[in-house]
N, C-alpha and C. Protein backbone atom coordinates (compact mmCIF):
# COMPACT_ATOMS: atom_id res chain seq x y z
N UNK A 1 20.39 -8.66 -3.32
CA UNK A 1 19.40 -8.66 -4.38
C UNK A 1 19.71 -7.50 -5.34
N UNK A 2 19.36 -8.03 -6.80
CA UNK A 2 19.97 -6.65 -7.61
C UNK A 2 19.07 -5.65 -7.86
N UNK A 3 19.09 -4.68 -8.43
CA UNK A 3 18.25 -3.67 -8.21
C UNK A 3 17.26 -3.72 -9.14
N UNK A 4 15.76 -3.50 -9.03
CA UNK A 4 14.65 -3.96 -10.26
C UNK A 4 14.40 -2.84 -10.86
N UNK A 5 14.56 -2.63 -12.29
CA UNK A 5 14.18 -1.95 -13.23
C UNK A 5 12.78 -1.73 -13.83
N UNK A 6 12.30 -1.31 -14.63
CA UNK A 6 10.91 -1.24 -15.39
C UNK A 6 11.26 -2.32 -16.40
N UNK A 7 12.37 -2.45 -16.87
CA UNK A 7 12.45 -3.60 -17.71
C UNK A 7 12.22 -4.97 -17.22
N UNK A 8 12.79 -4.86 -15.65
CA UNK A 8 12.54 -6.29 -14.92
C UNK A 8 11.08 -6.92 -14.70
N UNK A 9 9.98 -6.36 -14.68
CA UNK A 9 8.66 -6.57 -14.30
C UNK A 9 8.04 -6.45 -15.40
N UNK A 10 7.16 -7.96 -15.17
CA UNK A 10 6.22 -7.60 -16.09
C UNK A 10 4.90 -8.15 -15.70
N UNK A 11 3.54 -7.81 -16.78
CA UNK A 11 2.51 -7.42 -16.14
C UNK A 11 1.96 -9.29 -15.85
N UNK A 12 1.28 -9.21 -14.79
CA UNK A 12 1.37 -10.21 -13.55
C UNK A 12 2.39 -10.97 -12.65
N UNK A 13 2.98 -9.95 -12.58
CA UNK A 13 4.19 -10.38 -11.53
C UNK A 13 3.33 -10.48 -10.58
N UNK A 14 3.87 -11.67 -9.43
CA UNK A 14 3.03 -10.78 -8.01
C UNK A 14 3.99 -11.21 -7.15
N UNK A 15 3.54 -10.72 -5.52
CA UNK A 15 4.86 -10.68 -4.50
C UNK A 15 3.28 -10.79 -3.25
N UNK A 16 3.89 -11.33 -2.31
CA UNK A 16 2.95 -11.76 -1.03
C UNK A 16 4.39 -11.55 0.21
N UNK A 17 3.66 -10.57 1.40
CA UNK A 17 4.55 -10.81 2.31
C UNK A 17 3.72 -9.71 3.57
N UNK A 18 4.14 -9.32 4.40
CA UNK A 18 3.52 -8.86 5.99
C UNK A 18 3.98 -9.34 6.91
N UNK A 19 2.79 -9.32 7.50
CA UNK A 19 3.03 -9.64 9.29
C UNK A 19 3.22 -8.66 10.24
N UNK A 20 2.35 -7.22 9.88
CA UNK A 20 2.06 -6.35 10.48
C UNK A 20 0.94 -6.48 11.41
N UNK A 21 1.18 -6.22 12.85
CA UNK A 21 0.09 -6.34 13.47
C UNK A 21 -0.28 -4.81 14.25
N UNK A 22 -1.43 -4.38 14.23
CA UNK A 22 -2.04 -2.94 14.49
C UNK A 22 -2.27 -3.05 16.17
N UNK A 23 -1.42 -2.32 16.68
CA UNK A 23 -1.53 -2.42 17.76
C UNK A 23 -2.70 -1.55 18.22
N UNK A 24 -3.79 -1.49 19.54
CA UNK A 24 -4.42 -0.73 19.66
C UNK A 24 -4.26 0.53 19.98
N UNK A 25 -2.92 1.16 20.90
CA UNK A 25 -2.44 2.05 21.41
C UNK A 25 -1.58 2.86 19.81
N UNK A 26 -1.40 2.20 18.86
CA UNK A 26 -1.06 3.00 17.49
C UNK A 26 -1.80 3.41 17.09
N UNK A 27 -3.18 2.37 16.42
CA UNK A 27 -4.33 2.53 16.19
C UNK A 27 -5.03 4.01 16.66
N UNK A 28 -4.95 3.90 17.72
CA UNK A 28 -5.62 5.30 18.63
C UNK A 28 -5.00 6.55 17.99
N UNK A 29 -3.69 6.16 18.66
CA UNK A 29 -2.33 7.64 18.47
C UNK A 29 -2.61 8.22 17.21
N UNK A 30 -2.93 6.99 16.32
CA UNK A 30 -2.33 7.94 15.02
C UNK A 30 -3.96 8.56 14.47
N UNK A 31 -4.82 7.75 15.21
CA UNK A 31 -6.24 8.52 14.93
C UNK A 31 -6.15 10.17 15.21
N UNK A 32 -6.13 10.13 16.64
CA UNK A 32 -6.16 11.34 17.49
C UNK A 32 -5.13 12.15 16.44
N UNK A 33 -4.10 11.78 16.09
CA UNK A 33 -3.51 13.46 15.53
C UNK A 33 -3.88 13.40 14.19
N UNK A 34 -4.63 12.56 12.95
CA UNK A 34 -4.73 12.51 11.45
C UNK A 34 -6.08 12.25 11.18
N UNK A 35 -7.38 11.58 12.13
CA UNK A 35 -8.53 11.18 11.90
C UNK A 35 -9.21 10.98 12.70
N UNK A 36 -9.26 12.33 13.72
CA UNK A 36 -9.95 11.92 15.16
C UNK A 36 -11.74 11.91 15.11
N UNK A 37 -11.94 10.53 14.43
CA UNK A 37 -13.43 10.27 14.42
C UNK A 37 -13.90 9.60 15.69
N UNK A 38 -14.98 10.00 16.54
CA UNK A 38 -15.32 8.77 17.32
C UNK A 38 -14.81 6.67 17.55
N UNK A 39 -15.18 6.55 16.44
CA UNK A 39 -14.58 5.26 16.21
C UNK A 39 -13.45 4.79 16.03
N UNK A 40 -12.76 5.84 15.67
CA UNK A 40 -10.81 5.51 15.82
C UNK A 40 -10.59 6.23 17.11
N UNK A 41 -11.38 6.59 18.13
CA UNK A 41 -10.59 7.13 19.24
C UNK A 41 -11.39 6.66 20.55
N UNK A 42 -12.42 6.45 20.90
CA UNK A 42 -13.18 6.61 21.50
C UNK A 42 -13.91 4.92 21.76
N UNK A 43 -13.52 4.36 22.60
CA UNK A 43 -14.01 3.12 22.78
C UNK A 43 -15.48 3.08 22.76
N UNK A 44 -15.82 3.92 24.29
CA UNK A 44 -17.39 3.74 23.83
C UNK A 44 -18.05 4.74 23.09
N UNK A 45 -17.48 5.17 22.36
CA UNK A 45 -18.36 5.83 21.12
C UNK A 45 -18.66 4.88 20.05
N UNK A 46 -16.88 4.12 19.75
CA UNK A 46 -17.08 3.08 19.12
C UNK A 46 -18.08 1.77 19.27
N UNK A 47 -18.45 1.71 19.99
CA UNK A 47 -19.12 0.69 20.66
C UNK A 47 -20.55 0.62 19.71
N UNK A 48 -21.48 1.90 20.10
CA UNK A 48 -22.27 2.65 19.52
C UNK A 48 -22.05 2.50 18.03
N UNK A 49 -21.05 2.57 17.44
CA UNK A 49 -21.37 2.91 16.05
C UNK A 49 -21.49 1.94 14.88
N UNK A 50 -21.69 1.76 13.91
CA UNK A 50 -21.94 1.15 12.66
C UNK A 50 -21.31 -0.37 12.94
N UNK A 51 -19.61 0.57 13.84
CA UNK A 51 -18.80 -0.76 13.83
C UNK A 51 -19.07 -1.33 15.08
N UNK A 52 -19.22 -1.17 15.64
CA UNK A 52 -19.27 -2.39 16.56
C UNK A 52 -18.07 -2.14 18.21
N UNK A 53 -17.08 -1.28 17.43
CA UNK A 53 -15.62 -1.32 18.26
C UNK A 53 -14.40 -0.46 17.75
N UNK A 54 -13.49 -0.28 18.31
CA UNK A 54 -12.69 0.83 17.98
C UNK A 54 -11.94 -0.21 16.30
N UNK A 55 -11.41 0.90 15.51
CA UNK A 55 -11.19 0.58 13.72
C UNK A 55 -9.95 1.81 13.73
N UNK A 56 -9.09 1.26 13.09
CA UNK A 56 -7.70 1.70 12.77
C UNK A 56 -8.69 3.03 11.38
N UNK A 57 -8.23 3.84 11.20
CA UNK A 57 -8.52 4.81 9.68
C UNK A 57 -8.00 4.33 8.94
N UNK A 58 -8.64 4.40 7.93
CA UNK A 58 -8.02 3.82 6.10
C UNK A 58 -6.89 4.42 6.10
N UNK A 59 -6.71 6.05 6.30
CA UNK A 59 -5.58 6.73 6.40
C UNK A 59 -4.04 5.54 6.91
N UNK A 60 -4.95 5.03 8.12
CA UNK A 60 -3.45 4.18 9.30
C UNK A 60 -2.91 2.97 7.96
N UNK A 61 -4.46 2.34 7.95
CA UNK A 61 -4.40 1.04 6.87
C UNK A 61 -3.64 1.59 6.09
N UNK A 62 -3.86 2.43 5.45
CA UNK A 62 -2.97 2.84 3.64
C UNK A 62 -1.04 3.13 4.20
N UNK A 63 -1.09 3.92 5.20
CA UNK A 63 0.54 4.16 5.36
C UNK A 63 0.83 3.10 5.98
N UNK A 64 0.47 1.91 6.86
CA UNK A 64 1.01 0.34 7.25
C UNK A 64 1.24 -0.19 5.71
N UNK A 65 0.29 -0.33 4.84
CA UNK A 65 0.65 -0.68 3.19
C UNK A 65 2.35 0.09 2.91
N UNK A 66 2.44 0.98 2.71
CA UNK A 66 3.69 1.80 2.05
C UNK A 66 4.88 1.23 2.98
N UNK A 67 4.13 1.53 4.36
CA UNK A 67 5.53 0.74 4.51
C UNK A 67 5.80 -0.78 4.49
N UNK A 68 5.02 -1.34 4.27
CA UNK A 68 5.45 -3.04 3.80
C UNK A 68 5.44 -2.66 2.78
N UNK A 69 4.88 -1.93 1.51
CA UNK A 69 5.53 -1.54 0.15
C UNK A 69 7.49 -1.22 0.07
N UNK A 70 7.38 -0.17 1.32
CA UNK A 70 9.11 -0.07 1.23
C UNK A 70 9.85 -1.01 1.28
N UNK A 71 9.45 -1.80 2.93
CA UNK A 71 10.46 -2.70 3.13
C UNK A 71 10.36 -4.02 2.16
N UNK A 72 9.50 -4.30 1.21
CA UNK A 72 9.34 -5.07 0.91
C UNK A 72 9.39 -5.24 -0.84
N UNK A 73 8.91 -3.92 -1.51
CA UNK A 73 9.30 -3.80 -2.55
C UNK A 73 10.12 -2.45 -3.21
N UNK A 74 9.58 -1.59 -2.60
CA UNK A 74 10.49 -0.36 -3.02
C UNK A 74 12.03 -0.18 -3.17
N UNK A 75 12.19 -0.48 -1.75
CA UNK A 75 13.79 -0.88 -1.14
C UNK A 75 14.55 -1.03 -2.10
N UNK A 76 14.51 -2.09 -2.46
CA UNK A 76 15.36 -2.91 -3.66
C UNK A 76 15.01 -2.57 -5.30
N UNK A 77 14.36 -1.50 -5.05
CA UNK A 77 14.07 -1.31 -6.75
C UNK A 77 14.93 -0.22 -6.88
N UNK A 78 14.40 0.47 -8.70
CA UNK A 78 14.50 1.54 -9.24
C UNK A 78 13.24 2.46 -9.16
N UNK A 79 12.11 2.41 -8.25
CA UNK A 79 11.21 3.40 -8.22
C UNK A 79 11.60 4.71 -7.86
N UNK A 80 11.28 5.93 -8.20
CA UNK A 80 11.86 7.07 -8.20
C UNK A 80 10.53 7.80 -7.78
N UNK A 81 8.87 6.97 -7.17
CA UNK A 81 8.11 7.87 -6.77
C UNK A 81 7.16 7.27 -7.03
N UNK A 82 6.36 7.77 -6.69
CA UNK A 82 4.54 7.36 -7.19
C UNK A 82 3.82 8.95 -8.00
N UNK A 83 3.13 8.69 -8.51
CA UNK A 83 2.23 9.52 -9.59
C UNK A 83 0.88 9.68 -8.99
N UNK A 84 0.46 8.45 -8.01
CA UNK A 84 -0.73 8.66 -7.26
C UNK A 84 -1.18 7.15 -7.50
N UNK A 85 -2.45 7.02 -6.83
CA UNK A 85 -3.40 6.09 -6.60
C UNK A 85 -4.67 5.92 -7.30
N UNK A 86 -4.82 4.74 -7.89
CA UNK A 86 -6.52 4.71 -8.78
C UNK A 86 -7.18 3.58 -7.31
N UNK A 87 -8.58 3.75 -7.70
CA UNK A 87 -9.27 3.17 -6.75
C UNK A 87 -8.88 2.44 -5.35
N UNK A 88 -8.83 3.49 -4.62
CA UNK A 88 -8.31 3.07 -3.56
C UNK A 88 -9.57 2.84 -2.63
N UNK A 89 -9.94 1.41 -1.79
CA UNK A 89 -10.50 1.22 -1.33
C UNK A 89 -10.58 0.61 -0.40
N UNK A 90 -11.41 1.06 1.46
CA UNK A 90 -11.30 0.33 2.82
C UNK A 90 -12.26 -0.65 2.20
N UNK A 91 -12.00 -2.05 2.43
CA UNK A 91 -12.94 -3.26 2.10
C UNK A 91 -13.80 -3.46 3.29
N UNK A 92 -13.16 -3.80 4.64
CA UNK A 92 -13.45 -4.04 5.81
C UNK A 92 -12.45 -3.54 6.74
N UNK A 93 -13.53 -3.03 7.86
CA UNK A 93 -12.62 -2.35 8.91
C UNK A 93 -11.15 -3.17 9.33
N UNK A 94 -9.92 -2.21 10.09
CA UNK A 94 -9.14 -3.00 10.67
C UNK A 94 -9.08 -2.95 12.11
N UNK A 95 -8.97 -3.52 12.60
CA UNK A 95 -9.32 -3.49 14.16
C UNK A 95 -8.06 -4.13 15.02
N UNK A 96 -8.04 -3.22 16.29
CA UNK A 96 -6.66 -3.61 17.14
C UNK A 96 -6.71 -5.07 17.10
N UNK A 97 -5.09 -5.53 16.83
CA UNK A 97 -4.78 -6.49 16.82
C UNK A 97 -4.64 -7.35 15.57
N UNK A 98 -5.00 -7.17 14.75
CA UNK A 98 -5.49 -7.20 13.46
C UNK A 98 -3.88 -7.34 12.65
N UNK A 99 -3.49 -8.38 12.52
CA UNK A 99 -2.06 -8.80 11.48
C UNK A 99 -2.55 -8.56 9.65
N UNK A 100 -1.78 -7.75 9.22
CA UNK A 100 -2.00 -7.27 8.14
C UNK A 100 -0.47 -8.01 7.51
N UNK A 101 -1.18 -8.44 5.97
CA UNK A 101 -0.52 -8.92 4.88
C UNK A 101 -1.12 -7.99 3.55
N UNK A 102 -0.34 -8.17 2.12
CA UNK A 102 -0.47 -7.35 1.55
C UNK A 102 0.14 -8.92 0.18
N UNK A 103 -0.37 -8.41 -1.02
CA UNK A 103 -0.01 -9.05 -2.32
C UNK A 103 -0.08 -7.96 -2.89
N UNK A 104 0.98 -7.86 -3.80
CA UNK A 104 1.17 -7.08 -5.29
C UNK A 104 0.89 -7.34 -6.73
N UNK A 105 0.45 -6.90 -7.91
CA UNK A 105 0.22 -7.28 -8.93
C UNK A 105 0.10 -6.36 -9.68
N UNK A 106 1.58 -6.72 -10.70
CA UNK A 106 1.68 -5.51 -11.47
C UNK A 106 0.44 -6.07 -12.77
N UNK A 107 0.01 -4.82 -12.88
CA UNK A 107 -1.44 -5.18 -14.00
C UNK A 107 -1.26 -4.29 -15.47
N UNK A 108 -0.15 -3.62 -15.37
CA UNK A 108 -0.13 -2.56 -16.80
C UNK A 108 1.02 -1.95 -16.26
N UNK A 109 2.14 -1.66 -17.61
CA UNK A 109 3.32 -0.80 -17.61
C UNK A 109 3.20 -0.15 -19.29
N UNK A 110 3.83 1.12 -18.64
CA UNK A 110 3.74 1.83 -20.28
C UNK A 110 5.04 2.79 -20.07
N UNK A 111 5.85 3.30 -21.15
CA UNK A 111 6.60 4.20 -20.76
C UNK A 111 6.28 5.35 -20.13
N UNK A 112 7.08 6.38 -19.34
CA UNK A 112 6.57 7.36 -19.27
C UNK A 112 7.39 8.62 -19.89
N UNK A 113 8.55 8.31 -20.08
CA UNK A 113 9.35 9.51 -20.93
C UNK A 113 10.56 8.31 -21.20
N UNK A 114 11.55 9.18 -21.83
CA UNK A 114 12.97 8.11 -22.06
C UNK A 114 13.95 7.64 -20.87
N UNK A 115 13.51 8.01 -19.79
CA UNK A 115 13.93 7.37 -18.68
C UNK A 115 13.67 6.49 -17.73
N UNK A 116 12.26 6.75 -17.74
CA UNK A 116 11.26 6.30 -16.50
C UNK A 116 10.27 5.44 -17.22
N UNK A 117 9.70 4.55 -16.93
CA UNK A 117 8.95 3.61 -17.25
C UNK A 117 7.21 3.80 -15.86
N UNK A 118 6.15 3.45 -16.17
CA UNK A 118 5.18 3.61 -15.41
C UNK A 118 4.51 2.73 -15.49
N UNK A 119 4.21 1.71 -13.79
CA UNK A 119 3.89 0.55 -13.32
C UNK A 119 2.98 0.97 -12.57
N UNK A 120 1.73 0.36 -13.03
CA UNK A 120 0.48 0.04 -12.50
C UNK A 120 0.00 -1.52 -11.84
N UNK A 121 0.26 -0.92 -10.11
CA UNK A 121 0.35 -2.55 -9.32
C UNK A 121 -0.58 -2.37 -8.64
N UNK A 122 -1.79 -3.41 -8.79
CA UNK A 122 -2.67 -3.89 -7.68
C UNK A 122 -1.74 -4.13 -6.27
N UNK A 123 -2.38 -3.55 -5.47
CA UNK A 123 -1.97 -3.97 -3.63
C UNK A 123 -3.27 -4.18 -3.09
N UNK A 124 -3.46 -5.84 -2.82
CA UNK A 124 -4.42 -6.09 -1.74
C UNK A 124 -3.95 -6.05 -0.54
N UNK A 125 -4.65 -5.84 0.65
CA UNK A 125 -4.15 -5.63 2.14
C UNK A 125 -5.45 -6.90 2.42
N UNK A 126 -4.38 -8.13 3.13
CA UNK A 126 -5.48 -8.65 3.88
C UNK A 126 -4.85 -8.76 5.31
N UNK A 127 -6.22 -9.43 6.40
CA UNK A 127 -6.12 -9.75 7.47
C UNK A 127 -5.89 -11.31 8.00
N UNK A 128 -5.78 -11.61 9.10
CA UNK A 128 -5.02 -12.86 9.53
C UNK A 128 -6.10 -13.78 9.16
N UNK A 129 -7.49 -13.70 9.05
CA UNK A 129 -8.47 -14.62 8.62
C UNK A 129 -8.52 -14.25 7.20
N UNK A 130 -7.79 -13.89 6.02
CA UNK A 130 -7.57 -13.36 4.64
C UNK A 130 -8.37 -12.52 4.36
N UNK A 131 -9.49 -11.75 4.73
CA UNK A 131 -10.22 -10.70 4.49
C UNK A 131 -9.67 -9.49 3.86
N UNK A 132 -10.01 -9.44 2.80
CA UNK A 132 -9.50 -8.44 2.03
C UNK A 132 -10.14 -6.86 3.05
N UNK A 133 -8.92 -6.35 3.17
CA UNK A 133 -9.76 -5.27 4.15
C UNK A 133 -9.19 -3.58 3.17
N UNK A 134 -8.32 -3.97 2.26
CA UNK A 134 -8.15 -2.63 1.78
C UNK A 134 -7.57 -2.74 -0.34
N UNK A 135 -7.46 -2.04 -0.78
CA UNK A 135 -7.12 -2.51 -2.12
C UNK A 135 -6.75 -0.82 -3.16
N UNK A 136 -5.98 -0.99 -3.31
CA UNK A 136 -5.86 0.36 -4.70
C UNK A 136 -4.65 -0.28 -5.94
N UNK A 137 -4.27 0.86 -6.78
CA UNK A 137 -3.82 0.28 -7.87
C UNK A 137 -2.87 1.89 -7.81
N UNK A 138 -1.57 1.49 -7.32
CA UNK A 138 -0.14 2.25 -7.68
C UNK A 138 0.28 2.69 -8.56
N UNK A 139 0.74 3.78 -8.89
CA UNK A 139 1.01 4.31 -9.83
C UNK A 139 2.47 4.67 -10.16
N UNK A 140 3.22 4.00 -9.70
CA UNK A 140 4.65 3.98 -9.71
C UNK A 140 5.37 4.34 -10.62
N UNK A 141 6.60 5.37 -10.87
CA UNK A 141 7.54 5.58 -12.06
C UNK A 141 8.79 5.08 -11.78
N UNK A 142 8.85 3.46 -12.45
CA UNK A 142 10.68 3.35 -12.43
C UNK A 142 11.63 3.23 -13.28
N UNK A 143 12.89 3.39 -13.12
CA UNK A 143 13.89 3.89 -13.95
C UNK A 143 14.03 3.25 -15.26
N UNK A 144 14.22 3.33 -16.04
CA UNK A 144 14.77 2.25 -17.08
C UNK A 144 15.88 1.77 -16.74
N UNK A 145 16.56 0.66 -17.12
CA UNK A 145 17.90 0.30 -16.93
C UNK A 145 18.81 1.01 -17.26
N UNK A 146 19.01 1.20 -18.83
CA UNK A 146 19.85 1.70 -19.53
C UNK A 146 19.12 3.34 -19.61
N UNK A 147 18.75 4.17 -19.44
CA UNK A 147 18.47 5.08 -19.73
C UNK A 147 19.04 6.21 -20.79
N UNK A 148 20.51 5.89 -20.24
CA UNK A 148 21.87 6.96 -20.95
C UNK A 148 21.85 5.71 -22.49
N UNK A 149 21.17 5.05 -23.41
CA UNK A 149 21.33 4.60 -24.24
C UNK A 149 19.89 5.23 -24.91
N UNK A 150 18.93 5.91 -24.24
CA UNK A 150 17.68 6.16 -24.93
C UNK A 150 17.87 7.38 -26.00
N UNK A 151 16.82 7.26 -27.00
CA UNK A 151 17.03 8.38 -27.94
C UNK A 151 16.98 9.56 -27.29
N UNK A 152 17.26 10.45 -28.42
CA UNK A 152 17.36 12.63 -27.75
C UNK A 152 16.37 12.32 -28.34
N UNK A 153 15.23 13.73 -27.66
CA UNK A 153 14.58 14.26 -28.11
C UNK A 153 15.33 15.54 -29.18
């Protein structure tokens, strides 16, 4: 596959792919050392609480995203980074066992200097019954193609 530029995308592209499944023993692990709340660690605490049962952290949800972002779109591009995240949001808990999919949608590109171009992509995260369980909007900088043809400042 050839390598995607800022010139290559444009706004409503989209891309669908996953098949991540949250294991409970990850789920836990990665609570205990990044978000050790009752409910990501603690069965029967979880039990007790709001939720019902032990819930992966948005934290787990958001880095399972990046990396089906890598393997799935980054990889093969010209992205050179992210700038950050607009509205990033847990929709519904994720819970052990829980197969995660993800869609992309680039929604706005603007330059960002004479090299780099800046892509603004919706990422929904859903679950195996399609439940939208997570959602933000990327802030990506990628290369221009031609760059070495852009004007001097």
């Amino acid at each position: 596959m050839p390598l995607e530029f800022y010139e290559d995308l444009s706004i409503g592209d989209t891309r669908e792919f996953g098949g991540y499944t949250v294991e409970k023993e990850e789920l836990v692990s990665f609570a205990e050392q990044y978000d050790p709340q009752p409910f990501h660690v603690d069965e029967d605490a979880a039990e007790q609480s709001m939720f019902g049962g032990l819930i992966a952290s948005g934290w787990h949800t958001a880095a399972v995203t990046m990396r089906m972002l890598v393997e799935n779109v980054i990889r093969d591009s010209s992205a050179t980074g992210a700038i950050g995240v607009d509205d990033l949001r847990w929709r519904q808990p994720v819970r052990p066992d829980d197969t995660l999919s993800v869609k992309t949608e680039v929604v706005d590109k603007e330059p960002w200097d004479d090299n780099l171009g800046l892509v603004h992509s919706r990422t929904t995260v859903y679950n195996q019954d399609e439940t939208e369980v997570m959602s933000m909007i990327g802030l990506v900088l990628y290369q221009m193609r031609d760059s070495s043809s852009a004007p001097e400042n």
